[in-house]
PDB file of N, CA and C in Angstrom:
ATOM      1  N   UNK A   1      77.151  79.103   7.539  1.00  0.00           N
ATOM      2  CA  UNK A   1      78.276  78.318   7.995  1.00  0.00           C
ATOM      3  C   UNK A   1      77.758  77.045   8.657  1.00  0.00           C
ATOM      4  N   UNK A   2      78.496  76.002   8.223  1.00  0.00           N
ATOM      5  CA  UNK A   2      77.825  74.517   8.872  1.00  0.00           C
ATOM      6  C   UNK A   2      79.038  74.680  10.394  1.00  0.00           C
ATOM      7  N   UNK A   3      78.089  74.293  11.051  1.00  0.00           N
ATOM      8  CA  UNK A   3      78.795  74.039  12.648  1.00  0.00           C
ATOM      9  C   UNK A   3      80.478  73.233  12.488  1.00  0.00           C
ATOM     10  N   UNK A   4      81.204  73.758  12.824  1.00  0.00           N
ATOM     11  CA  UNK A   4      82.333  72.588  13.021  1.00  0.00           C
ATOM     12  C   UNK A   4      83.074  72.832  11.600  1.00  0.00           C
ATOM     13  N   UNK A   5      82.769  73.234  10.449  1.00  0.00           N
ATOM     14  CA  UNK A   5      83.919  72.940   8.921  1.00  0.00           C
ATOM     15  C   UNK A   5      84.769  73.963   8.893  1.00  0.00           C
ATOM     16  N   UNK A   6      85.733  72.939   9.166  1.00  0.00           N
ATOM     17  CA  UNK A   6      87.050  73.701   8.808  1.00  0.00           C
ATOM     18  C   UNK A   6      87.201  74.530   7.920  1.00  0.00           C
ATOM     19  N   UNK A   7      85.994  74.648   6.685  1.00  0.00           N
ATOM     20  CA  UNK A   7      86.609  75.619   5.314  1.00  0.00           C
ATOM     21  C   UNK A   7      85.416  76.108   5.362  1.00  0.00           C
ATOM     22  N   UNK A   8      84.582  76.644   6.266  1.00  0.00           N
ATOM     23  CA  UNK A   8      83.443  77.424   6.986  1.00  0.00           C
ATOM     24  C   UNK A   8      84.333  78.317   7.607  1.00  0.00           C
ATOM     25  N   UNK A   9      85.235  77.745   8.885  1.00  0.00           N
ATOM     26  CA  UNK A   9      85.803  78.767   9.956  1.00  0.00           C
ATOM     27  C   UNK A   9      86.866  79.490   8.711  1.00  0.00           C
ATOM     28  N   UNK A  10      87.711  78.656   7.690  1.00  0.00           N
ATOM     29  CA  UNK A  10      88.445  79.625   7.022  1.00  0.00           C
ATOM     30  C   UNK A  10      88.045  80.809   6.532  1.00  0.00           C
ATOM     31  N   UNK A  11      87.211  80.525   5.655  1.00  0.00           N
ATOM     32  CA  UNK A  11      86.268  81.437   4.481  1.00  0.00           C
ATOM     33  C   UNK A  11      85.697  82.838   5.913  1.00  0.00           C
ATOM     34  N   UNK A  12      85.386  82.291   7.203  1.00  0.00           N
ATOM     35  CA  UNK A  12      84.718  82.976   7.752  1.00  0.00           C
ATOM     36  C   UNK A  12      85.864  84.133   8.918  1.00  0.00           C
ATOM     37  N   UNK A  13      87.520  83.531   8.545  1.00  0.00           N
ATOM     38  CA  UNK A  13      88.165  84.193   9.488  1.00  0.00           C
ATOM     39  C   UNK A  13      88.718  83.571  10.518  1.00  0.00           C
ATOM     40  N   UNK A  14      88.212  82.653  11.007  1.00  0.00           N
ATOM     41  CA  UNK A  14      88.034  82.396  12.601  1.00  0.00           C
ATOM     42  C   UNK A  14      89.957  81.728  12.225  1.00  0.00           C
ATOM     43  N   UNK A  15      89.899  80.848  11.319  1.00  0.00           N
ATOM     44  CA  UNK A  15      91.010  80.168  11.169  1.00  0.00           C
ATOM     45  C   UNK A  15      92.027  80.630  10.084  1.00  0.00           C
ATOM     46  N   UNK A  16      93.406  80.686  10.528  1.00  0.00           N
ATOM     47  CA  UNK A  16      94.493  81.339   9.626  1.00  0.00           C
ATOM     48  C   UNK A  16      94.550  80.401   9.037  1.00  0.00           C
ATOM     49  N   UNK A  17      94.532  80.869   6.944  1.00  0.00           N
ATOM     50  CA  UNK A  17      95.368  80.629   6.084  1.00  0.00           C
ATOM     51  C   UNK A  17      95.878  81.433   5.422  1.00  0.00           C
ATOM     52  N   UNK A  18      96.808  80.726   4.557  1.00  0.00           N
ATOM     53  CA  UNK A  18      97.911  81.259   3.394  1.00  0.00           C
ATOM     54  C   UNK A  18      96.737  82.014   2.393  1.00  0.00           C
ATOM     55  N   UNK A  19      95.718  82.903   2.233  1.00  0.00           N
ATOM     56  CA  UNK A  19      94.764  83.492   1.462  1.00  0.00           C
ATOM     57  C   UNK A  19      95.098  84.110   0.222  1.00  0.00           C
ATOM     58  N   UNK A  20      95.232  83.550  -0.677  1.00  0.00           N
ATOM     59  CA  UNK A  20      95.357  84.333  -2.350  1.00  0.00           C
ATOM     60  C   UNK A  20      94.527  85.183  -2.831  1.00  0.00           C
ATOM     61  N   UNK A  21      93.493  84.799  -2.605  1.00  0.00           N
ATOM     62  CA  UNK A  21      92.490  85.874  -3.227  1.00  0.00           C
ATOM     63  C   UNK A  21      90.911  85.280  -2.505  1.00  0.00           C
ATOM     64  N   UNK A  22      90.081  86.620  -2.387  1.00  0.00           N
ATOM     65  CA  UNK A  22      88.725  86.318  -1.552  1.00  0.00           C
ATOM     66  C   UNK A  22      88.307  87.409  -2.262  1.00  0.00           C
ATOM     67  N   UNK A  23      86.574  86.715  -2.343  1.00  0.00           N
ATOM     68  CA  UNK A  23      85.925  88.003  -2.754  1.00  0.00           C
ATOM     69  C   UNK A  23      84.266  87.743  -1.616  1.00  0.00           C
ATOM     70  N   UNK A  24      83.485  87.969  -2.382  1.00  0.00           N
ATOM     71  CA  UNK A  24      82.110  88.042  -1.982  1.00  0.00           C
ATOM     72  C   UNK A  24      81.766  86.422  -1.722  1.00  0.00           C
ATOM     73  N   UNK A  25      82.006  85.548  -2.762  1.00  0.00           N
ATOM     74  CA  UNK A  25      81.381  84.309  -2.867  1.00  0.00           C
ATOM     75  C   UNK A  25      82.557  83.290  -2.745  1.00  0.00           C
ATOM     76  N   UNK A  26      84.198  83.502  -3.183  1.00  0.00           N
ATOM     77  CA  UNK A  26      84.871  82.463  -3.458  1.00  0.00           C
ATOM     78  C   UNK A  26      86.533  82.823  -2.136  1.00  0.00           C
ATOM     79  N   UNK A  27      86.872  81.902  -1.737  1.00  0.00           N
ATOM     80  CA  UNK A  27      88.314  82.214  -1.082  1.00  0.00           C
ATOM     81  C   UNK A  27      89.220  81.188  -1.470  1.00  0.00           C
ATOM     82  N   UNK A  28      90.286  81.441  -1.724  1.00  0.00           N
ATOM     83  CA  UNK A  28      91.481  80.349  -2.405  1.00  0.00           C
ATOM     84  C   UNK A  28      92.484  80.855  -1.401  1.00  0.00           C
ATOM     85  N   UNK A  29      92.851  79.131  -0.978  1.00  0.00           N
ATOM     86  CA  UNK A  29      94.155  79.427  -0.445  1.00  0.00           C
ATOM     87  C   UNK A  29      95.180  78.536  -0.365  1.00  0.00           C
ATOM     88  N   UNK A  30      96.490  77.948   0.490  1.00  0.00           N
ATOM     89  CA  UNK A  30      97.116  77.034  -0.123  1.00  0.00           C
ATOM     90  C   UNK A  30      96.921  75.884   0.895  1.00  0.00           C
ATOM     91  N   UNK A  31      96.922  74.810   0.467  1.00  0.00           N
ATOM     92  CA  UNK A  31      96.817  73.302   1.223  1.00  0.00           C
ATOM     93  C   UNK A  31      98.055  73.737   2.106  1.00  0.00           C
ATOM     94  N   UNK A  32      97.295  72.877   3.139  1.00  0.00           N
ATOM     95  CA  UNK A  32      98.324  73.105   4.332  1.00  0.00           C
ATOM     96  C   UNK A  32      99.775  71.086   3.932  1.00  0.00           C
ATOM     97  N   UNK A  33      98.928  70.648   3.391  1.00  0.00           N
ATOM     98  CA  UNK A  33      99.632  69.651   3.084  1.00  0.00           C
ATOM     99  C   UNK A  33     100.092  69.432   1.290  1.00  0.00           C
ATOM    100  N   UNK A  34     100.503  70.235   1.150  1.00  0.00           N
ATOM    101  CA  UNK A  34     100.657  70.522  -0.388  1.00  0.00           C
ATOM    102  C   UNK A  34     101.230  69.374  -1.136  1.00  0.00           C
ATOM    103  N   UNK A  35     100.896  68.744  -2.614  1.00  0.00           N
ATOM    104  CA  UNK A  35     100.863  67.478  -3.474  1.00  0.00           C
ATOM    105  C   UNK A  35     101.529  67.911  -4.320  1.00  0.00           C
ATOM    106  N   UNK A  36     102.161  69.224  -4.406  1.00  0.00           N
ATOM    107  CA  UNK A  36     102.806  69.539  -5.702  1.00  0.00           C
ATOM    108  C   UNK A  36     103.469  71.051  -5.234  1.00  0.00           C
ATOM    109  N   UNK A  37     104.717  71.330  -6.084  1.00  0.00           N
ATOM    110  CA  UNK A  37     104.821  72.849  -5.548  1.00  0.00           C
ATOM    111  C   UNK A  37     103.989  73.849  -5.311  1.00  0.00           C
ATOM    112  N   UNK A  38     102.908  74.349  -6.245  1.00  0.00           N
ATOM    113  CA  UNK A  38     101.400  74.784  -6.145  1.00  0.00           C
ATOM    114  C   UNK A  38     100.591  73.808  -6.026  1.00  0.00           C
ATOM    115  N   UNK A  39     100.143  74.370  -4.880  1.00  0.00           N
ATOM    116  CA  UNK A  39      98.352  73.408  -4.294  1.00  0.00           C
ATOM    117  C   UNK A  39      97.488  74.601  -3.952  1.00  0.00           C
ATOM    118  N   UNK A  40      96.436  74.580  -4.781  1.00  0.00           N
ATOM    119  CA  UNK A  40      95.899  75.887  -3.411  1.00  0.00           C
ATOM    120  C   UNK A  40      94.476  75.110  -3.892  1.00  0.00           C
ATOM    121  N   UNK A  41      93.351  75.623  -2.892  1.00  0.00           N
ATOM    122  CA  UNK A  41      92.014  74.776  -3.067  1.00  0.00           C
ATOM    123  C   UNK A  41      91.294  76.340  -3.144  1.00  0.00           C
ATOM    124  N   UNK A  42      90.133  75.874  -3.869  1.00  0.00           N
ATOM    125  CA  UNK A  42      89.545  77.129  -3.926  1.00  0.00           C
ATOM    126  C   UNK A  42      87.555  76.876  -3.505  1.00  0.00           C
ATOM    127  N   UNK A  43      87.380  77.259  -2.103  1.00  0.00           N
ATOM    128  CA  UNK A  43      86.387  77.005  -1.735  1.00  0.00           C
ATOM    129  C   UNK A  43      85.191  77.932  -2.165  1.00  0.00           C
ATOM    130  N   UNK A  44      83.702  78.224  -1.848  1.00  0.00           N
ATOM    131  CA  UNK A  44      82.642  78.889  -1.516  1.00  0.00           C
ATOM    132  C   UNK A  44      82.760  79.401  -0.377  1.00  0.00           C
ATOM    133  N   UNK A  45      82.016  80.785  -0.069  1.00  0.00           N
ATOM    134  CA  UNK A  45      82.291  80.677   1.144  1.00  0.00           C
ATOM    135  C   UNK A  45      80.875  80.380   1.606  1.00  0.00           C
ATOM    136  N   UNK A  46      79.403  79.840   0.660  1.00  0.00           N
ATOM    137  CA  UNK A  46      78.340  79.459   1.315  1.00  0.00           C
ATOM    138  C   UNK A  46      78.956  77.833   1.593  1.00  0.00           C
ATOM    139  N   UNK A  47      78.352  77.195   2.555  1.00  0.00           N
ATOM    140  CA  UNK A  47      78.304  75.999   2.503  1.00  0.00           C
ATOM    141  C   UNK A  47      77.944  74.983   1.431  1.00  0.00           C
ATOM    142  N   UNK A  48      78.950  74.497   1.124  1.00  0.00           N
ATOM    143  CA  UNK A  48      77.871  73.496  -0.186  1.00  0.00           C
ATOM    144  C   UNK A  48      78.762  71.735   0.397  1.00  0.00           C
ATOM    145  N   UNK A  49      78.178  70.892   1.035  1.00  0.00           N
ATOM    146  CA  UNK A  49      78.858  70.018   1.290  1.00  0.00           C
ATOM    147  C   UNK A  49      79.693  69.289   0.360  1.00  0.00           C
ATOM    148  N   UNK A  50      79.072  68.971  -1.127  1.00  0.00           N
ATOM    149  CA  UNK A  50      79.975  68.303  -2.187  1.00  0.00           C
ATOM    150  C   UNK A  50      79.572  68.601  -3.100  1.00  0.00           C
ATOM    151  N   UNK A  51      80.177  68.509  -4.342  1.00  0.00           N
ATOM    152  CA  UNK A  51      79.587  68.750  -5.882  1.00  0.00           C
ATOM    153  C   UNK A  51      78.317  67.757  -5.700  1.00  0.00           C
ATOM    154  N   UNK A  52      78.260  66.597  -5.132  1.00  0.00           N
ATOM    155  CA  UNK A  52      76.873  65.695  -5.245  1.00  0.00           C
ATOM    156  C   UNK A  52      75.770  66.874  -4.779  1.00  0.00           C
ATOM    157  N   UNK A  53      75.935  67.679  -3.694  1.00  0.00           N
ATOM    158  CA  UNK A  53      75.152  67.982  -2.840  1.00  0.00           C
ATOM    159  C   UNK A  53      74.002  69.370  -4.176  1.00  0.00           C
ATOM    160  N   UNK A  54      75.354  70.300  -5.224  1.00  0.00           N
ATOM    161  CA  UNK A  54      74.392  70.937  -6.049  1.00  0.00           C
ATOM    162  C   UNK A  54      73.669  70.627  -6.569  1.00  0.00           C
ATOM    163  N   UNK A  55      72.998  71.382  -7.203  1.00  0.00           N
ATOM    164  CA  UNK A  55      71.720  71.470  -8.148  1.00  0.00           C
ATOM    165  C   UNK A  55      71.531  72.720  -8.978  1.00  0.00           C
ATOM    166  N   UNK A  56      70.786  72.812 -10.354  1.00  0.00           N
ATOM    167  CA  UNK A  56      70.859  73.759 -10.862  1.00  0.00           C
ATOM    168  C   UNK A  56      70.805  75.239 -10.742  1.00  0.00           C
ATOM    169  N   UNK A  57      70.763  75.495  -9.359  1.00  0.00           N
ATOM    170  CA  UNK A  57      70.909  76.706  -8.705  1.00  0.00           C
ATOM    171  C   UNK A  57      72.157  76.959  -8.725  1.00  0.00           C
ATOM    172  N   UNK A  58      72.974  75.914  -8.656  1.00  0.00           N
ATOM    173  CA  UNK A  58      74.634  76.432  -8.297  1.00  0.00           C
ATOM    174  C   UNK A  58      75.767  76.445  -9.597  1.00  0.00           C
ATOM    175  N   UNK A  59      74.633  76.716 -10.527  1.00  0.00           N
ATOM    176  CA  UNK A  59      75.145  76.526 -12.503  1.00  0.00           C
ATOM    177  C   UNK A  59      76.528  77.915 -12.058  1.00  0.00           C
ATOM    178  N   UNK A  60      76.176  79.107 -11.733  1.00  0.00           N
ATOM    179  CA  UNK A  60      77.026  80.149 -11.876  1.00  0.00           C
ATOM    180  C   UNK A  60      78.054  79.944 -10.574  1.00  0.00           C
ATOM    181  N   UNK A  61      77.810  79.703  -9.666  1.00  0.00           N
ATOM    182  CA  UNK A  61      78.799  79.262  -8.483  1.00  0.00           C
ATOM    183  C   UNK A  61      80.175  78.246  -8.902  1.00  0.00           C
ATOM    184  N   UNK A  62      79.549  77.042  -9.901  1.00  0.00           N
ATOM    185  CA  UNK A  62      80.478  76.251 -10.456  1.00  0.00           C
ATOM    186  C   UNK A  62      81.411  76.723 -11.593  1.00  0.00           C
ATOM    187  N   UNK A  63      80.562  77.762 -12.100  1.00  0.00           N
ATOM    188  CA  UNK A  63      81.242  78.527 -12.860  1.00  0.00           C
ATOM    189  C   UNK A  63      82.327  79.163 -12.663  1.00  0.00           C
ATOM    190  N   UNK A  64      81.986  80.028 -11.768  1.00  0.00           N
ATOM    191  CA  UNK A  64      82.945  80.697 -10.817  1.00  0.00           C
ATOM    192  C   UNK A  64      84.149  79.985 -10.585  1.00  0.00           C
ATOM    193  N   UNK A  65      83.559  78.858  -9.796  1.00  0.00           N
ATOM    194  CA  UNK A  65      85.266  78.397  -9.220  1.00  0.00           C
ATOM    195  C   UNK A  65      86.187  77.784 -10.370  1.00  0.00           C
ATOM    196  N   UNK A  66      85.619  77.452 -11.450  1.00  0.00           N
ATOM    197  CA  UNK A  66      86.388  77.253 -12.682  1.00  0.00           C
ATOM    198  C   UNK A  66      87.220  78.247 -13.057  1.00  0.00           C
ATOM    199  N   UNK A  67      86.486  79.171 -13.537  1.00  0.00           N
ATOM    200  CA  UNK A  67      86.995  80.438 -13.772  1.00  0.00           C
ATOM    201  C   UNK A  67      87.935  80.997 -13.134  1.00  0.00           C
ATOM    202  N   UNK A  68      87.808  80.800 -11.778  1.00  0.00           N
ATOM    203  CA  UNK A  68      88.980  81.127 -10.442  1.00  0.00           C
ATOM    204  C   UNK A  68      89.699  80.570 -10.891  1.00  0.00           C
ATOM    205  N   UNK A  69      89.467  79.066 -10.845  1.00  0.00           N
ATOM    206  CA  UNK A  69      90.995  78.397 -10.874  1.00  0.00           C
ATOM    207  C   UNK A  69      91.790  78.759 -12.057  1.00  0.00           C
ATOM    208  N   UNK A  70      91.356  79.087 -13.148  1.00  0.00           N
ATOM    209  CA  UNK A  70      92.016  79.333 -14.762  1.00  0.00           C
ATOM    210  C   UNK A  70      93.024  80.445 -14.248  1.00  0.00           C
ATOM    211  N   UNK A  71      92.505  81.530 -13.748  1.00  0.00           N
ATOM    212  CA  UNK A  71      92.892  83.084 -12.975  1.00  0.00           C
ATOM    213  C   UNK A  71      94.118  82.862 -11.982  1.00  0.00           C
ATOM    214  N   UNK A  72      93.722  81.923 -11.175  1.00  0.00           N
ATOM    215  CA  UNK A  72      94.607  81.458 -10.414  1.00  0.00           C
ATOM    216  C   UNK A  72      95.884  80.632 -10.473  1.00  0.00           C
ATOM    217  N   UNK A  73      95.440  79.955 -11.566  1.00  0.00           N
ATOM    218  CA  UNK A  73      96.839  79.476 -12.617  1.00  0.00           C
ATOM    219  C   UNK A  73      97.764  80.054 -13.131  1.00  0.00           C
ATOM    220  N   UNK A  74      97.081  81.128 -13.464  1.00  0.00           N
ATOM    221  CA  UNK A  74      97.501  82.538 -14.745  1.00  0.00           C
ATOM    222  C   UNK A  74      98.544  83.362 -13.059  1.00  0.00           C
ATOM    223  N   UNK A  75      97.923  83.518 -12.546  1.00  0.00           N
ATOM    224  CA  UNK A  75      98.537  84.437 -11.140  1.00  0.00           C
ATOM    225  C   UNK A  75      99.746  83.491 -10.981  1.00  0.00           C
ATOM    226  N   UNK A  76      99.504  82.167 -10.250  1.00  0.00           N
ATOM    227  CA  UNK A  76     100.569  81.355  -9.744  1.00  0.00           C
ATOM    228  C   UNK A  76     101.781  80.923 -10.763  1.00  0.00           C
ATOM    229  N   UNK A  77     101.854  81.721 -11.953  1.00  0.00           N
ATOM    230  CA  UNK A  77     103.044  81.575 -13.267  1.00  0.00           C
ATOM    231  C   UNK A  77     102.561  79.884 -13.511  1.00  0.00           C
ATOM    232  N   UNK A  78     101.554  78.939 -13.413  1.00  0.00           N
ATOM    233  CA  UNK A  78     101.063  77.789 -13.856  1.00  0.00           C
ATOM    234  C   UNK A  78     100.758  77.732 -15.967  1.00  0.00           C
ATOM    235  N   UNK A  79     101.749  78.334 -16.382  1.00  0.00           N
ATOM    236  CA  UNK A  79     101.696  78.477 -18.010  1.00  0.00           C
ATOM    237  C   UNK A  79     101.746  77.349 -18.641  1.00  0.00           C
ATOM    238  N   UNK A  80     102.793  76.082 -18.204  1.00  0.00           N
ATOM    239  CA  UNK A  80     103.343  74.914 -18.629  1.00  0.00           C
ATOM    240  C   UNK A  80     101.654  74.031 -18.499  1.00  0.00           C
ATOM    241  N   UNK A  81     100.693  74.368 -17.575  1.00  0.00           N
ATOM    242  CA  UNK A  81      99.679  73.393 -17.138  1.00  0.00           C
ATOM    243  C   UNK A  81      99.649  72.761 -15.605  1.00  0.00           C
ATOM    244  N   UNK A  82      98.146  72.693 -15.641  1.00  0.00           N
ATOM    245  CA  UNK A  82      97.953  72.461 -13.885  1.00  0.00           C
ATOM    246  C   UNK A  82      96.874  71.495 -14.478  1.00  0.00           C
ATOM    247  N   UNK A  83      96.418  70.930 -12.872  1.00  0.00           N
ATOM    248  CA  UNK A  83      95.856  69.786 -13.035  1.00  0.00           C
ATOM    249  C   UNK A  83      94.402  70.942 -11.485  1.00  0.00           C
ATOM    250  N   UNK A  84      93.259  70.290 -12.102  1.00  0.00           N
ATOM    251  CA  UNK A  84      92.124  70.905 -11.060  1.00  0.00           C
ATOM    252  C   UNK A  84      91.249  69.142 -10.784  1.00  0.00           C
ATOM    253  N   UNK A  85      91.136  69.551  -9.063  1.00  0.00           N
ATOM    254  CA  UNK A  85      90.264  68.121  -8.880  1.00  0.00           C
ATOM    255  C   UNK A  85      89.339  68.620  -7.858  1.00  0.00           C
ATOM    256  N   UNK A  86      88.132  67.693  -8.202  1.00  0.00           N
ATOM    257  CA  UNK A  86      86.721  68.064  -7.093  1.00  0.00           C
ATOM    258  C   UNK A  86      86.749  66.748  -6.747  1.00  0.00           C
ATOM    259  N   UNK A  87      87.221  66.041  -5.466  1.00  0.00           N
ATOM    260  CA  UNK A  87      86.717  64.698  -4.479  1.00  0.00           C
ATOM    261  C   UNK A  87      85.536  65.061  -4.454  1.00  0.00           C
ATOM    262  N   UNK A  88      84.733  64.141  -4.614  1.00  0.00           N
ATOM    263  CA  UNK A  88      83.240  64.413  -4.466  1.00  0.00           C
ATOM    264  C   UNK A  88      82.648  62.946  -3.448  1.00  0.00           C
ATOM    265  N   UNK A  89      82.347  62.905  -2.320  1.00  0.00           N
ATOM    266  CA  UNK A  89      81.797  62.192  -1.449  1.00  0.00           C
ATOM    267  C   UNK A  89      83.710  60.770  -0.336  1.00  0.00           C
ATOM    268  N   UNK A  90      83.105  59.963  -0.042  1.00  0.00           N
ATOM    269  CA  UNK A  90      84.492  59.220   0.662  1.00  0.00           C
ATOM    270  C   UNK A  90      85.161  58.562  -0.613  1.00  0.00           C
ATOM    271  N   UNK A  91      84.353  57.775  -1.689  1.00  0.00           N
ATOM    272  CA  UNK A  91      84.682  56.815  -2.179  1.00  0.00           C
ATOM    273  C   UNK A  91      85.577  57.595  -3.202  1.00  0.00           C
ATOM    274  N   UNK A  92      85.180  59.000  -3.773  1.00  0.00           N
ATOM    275  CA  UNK A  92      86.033  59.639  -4.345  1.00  0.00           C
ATOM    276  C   UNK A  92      87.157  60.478  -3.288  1.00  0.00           C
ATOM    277  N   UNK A  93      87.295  60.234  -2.262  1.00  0.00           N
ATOM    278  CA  UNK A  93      88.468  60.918  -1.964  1.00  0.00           C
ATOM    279  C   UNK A  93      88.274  62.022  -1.084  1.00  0.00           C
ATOM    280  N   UNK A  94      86.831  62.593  -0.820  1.00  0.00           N
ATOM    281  CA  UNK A  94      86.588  63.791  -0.348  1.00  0.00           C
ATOM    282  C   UNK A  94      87.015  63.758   1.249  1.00  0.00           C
ATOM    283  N   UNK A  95      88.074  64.469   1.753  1.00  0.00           N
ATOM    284  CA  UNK A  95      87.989  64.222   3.633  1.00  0.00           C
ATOM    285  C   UNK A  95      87.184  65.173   4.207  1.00  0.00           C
ATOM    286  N   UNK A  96      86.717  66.587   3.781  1.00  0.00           N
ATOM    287  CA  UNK A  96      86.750  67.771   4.219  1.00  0.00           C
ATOM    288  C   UNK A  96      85.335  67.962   3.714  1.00  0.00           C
ATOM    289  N   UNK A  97      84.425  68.337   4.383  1.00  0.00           N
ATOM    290  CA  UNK A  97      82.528  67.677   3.739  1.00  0.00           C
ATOM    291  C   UNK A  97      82.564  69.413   3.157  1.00  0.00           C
ATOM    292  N   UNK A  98      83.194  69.939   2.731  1.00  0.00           N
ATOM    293  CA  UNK A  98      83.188  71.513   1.976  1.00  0.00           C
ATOM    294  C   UNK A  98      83.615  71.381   0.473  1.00  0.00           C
ATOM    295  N   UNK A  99      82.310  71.736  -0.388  1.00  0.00           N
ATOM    296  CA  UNK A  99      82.854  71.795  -1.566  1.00  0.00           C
ATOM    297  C   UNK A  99      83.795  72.569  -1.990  1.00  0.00           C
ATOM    298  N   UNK A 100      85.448  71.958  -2.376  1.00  0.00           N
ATOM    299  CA  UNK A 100      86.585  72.639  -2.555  1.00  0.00           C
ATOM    300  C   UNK A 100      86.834  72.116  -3.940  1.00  0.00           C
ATOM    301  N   UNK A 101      87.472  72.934  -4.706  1.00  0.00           N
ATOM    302  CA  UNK A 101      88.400  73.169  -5.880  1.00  0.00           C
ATOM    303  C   UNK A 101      90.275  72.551  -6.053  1.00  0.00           C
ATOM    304  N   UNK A 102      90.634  71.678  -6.046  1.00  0.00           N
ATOM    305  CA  UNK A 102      92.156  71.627  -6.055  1.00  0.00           C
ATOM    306  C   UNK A 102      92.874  72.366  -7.511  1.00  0.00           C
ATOM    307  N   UNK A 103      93.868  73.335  -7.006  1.00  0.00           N
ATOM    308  CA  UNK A 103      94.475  73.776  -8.398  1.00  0.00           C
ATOM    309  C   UNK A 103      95.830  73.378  -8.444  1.00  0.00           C
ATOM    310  N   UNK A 104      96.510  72.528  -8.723  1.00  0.00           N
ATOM    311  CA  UNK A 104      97.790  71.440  -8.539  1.00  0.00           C
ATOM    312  C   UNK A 104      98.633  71.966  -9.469  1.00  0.00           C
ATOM    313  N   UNK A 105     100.124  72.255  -9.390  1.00  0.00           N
ATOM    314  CA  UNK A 105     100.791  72.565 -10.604  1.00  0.00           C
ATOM    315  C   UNK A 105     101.942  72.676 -10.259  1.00  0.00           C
ATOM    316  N   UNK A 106     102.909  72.901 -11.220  1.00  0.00           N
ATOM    317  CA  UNK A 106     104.348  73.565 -10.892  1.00  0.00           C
ATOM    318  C   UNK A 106     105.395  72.425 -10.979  1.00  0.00           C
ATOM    319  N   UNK A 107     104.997  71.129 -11.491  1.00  0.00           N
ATOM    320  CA  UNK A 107     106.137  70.082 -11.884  1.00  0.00           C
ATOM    321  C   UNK A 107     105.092  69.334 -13.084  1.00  0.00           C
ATOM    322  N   UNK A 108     105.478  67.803 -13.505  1.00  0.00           N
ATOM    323  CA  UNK A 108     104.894  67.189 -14.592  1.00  0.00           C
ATOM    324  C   UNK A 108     103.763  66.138 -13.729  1.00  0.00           C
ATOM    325  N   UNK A 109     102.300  66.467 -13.948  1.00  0.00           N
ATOM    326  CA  UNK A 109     101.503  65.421 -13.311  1.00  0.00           C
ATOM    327  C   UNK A 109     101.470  64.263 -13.863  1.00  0.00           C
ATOM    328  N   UNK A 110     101.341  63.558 -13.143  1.00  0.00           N
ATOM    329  CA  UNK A 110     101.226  61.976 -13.965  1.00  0.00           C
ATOM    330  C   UNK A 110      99.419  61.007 -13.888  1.00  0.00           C
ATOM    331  N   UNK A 111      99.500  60.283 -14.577  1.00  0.00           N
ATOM    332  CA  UNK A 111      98.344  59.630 -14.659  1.00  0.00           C
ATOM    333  C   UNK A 111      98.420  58.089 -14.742  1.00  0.00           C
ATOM    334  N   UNK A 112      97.320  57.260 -14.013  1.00  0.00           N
ATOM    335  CA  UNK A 112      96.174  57.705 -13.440  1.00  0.00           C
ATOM    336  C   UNK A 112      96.685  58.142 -12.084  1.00  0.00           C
ATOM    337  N   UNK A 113      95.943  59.445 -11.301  1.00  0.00           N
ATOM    338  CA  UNK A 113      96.259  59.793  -9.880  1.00  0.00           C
ATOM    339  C   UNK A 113      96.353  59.107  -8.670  1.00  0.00           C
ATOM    340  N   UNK A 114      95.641  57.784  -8.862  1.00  0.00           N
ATOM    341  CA  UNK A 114      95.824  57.403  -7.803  1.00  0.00           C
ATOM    342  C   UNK A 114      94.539  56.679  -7.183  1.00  0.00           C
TER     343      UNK A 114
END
């Protein structure tokens, strides 16, 4: 756990969320500021500061949270299509220095995001 991250204290308990599913390595739960009727982010619960921050060690970890999110689509009735985003550092968008998963869905997304 990195000192101080908010999606450290989640994954670790200390802090209440809306929790969908947790296992050994992954916890999904829902944005507290939700962008769409379904939002849920789907973290690690090791620390990984950003997708910049992996390396080929974390080939099956990335896997994983893909895979989650597909699962998690399939759970949240997301049939019509969802939209998944990784902010990766400020310039992309990242606020929260925890590598998280966005799984967005439940109306028509539009493009470009923004």
């Amino acid at each position: 756990m990195a000192d101080g991250c908010i999606f450290c204290r989640i994954a670790g308990g200390e802090i209440p969320a809306q929790i969908v599913f947790q296992d050994e390595e992954l916890v999904v739960f829902r944005d507290l500021a939700p962008k769409a009727p379904t939002h849920l982010l789907i973290i690690p619960r090791r620390h990984v500061a950003s997708l910049a921050e992996t390396g080929p060690e974390d080939r099956e970890l990335l896997g994983k949270l893909l895979q989650r999110a597909v699962e998690t689509a399939r759970q949240e009735g997301l049939e019509k299509g969802f939209r998944t985003v990784i902010n990766t550092g400020p310039d992309g968008g990242q606020t929260v220095g925890h590598l998280h998963l966005h799984v967005v869905g439940g109306r028509q997304m539009t493009w470009p995001p923004g």
